[in-house]
N, C-alpha and C. Protein backbone atom coordinates (compact mmCIF):
# COMPACT_ATOMS: atom_id res chain seq x y z
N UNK A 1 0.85 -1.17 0.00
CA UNK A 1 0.00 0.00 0.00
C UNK A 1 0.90 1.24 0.00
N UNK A 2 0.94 1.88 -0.91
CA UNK A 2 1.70 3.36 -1.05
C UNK A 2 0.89 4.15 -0.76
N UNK A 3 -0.34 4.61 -0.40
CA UNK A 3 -0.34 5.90 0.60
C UNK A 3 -2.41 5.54 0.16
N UNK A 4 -2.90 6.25 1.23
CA UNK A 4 -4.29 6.01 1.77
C UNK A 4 -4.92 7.82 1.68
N UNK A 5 -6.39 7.48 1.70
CA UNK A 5 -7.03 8.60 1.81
C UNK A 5 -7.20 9.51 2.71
N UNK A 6 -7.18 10.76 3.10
CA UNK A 6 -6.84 11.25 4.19
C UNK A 6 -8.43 11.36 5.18
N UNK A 7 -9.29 10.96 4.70
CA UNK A 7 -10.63 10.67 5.41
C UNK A 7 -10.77 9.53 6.37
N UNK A 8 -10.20 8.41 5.19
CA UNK A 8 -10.02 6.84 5.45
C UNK A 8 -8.79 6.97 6.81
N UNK A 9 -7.83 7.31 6.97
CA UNK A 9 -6.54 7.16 7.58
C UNK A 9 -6.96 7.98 9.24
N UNK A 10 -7.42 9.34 9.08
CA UNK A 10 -7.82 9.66 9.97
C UNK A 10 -9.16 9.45 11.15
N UNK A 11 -10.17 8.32 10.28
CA UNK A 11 -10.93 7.68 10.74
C UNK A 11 -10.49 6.35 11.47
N UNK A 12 -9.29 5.45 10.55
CA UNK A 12 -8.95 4.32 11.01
C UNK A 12 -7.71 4.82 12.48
N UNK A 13 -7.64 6.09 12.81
CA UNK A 13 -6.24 6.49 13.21
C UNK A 13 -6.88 6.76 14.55
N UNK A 14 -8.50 6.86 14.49
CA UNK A 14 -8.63 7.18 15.78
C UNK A 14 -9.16 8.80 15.64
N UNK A 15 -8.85 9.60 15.18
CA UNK A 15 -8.77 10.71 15.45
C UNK A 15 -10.26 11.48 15.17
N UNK A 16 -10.74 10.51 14.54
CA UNK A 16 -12.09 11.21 14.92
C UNK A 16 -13.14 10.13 14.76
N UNK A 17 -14.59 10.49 14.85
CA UNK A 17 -15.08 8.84 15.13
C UNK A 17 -16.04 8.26 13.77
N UNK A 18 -16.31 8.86 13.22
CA UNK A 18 -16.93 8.63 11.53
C UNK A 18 -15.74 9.03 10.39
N UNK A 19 -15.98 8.35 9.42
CA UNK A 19 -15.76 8.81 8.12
C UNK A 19 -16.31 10.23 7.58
N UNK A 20 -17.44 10.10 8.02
CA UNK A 20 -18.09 11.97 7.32
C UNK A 20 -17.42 12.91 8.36
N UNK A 21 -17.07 12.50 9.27
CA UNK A 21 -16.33 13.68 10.17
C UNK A 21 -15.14 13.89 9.85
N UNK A 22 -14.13 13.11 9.54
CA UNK A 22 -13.19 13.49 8.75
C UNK A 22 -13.02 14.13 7.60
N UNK A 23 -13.96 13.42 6.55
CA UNK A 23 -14.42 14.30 5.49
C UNK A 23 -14.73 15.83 5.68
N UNK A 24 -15.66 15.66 6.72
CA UNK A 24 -15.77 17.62 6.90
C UNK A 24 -14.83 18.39 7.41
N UNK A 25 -14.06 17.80 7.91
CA UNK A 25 -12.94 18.14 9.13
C UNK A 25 -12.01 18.82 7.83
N UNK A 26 -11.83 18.01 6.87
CA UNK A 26 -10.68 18.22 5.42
C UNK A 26 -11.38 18.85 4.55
N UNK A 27 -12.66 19.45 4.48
CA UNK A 27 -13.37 19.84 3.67
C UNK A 27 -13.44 21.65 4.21
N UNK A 28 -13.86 21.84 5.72
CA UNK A 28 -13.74 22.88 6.29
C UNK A 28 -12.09 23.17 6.09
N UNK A 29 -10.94 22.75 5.76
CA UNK A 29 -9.64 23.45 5.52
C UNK A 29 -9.44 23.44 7.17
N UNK A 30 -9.63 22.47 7.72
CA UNK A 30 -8.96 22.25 8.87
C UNK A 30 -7.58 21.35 9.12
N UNK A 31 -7.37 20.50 8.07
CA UNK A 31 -6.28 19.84 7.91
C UNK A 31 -5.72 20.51 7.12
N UNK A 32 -3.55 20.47 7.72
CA UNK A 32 -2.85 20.85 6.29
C UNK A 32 -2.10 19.58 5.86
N UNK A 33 -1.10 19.50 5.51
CA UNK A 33 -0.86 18.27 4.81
C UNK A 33 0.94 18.99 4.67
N UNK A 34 1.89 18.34 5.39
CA UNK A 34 3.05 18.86 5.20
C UNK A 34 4.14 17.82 4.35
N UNK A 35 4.11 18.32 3.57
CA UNK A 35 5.35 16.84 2.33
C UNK A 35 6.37 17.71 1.93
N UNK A 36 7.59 16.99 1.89
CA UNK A 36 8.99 17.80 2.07
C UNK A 36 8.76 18.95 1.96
N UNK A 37 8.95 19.72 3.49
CA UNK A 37 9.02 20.98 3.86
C UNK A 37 8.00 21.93 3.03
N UNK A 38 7.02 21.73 2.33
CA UNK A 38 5.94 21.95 2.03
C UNK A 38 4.44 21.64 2.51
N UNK A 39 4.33 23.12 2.96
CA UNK A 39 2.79 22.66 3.56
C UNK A 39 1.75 23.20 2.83
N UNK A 40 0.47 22.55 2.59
CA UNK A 40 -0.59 23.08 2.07
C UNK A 40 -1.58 22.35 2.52
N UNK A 41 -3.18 23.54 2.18
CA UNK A 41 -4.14 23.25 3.28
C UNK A 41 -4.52 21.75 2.06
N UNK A 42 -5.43 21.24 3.22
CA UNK A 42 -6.13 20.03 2.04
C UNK A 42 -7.76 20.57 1.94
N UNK A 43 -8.48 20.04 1.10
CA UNK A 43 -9.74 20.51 0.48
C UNK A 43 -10.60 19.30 0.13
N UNK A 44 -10.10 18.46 -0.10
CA UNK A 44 -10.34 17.33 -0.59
C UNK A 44 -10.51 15.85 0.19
N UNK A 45 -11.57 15.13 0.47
CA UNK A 45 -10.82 13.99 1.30
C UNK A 45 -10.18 13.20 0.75
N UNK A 46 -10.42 13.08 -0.50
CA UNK A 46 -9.73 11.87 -1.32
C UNK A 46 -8.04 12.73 -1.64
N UNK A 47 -7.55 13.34 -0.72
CA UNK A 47 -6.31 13.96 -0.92
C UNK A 47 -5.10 12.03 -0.27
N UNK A 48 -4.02 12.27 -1.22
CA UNK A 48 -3.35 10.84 -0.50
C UNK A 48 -2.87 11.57 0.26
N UNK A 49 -2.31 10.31 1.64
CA UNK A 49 -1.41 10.50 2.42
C UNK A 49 -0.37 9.21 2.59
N UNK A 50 0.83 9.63 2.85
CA UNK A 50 1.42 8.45 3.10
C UNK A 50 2.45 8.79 4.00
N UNK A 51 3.36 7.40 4.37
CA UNK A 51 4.26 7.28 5.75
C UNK A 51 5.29 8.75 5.48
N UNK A 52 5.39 8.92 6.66
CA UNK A 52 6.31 10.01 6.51
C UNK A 52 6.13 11.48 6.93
N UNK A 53 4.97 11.83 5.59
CA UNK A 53 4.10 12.57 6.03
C UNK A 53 3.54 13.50 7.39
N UNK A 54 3.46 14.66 7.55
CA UNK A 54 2.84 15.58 8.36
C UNK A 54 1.64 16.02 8.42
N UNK A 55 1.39 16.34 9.18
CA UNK A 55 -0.24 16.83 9.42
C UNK A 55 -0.58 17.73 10.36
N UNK A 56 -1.16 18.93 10.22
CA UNK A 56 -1.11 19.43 11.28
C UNK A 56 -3.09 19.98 11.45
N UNK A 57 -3.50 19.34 12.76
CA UNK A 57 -4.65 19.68 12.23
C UNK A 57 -5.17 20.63 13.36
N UNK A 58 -6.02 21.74 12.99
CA UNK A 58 -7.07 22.36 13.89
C UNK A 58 -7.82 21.90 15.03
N UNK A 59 -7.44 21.58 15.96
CA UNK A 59 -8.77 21.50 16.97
C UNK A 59 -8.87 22.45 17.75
N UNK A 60 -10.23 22.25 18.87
CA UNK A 60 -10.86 23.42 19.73
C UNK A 60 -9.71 23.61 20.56
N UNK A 61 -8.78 22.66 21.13
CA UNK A 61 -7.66 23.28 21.79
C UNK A 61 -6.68 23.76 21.73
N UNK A 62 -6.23 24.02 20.06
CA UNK A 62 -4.98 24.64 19.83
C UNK A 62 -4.86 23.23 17.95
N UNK A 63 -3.55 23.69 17.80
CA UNK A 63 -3.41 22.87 16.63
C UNK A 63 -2.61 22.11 17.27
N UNK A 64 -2.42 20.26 16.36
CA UNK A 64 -2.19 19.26 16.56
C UNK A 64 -1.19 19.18 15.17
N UNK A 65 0.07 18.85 15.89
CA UNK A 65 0.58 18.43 14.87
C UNK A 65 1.32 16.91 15.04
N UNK A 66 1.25 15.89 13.53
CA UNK A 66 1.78 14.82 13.60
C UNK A 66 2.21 14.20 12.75
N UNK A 67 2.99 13.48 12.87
CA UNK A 67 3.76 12.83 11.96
C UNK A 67 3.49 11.29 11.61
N UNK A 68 3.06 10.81 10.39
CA UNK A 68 2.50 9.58 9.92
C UNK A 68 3.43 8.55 9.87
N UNK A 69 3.16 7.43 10.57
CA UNK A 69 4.20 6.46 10.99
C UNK A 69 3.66 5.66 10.15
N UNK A 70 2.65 5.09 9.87
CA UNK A 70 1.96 3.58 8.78
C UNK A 70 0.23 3.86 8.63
N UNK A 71 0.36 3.36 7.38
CA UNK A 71 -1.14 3.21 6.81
C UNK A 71 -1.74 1.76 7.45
N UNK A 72 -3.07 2.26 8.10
CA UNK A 72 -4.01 1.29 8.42
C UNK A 72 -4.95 0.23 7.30
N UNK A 73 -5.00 -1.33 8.16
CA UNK A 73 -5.85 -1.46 6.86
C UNK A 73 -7.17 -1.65 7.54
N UNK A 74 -6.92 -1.07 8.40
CA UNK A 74 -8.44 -1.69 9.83
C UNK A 74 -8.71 -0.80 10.59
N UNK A 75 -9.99 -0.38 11.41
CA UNK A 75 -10.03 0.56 12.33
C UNK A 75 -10.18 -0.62 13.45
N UNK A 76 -8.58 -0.42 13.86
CA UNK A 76 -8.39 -1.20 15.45
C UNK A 76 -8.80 -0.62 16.75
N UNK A 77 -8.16 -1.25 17.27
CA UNK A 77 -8.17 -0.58 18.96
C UNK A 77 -6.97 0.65 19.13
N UNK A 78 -7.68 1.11 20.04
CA UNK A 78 -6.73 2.59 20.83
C UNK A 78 -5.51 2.50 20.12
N UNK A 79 -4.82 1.43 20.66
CA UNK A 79 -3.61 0.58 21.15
C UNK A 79 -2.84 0.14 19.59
N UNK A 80 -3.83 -0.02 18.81
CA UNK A 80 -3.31 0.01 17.47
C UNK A 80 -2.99 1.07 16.93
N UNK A 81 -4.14 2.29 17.22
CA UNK A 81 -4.13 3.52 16.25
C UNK A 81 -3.20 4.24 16.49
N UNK A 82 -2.57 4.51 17.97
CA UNK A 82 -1.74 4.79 18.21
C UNK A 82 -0.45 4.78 17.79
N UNK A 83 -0.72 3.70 17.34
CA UNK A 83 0.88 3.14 16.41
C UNK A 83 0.90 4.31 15.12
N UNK A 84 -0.01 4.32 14.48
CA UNK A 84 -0.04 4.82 13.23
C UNK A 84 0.94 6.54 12.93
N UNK A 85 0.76 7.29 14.60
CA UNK A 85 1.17 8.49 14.24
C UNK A 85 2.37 9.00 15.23
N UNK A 86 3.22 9.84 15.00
CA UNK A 86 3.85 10.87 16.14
C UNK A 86 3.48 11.65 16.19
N UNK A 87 3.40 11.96 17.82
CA UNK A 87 3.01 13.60 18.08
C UNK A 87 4.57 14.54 17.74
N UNK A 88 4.16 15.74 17.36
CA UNK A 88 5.35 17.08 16.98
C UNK A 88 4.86 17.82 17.48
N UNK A 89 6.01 18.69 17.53
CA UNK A 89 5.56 20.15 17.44
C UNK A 89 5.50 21.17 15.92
N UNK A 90 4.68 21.65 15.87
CA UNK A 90 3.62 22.49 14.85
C UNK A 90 4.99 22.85 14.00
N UNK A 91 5.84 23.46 15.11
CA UNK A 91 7.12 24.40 14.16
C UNK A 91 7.95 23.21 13.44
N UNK A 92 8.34 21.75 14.27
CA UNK A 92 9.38 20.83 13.56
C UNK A 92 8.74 20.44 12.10
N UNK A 93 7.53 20.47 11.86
CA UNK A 93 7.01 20.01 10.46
C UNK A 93 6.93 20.87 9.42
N UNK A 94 7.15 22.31 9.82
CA UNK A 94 7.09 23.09 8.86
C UNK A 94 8.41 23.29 8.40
C-alpha cells in the first residue's frame, strides 16, 4: 500500500469517530498536509497520504501536529491507532 485517503486514515487512526467527520474536518480546511518541507491546506478527502508525512490539524484546543508512521488497513483498537502516528511540534514540520 503506497499511501491512503486522508478521510479513510484519519478515521482508522482514531482521530475522529466517523468517516463523514473526517471528510468535513478536510473539507472545512482544517487539515494541512506537510510533504517535504511543504505545507498546504487540504480541500479534498480523497487527498493521498502516506508514511512520513505531516499533518497538522485544527482542533478546539490549539493545533495538533503529527507525523505519519503507517497506513491502516483496519479501524483497530486505541492501542493500534496509536501506532499509526507521532506527536510534533507544529514548528518541527514546517
Amino acid at each position: 500500500m503506497n499511501g491512503q485517503r486522508i478521510d479513510v486514515w484519519l478515521y482508522r487512526a482514531r482521530l475522529v469517530k466517523t468517516r463523514a467527520a473526517a471528510a468535513a474536518l478536510v473539507t472545512a480546511g482544517r487539515v494541512r498536509l506537510v510533504r517535504d518541507g511543504a505545507s498546504r491546506s487540504l480541500s479534498k478527502p480523497s487527498a493521498e497520504l502516506k508514511p512520513g508525512d505531516g499533518l497538522v490539524l485544527s482542533a478546539p484546543g490549539g493545533l495538533v501536529a503529527l507525523e505519519v508512521v503507517g497506513l491502516p488497513r483496519r479501524r483497530g483498537p486505541p492501542s493500534e491507532a496509536r501506532a499509526l502516528y507521532s506527536e510534533r511540534a507544529a514548528e518541527a514540520l514546517a
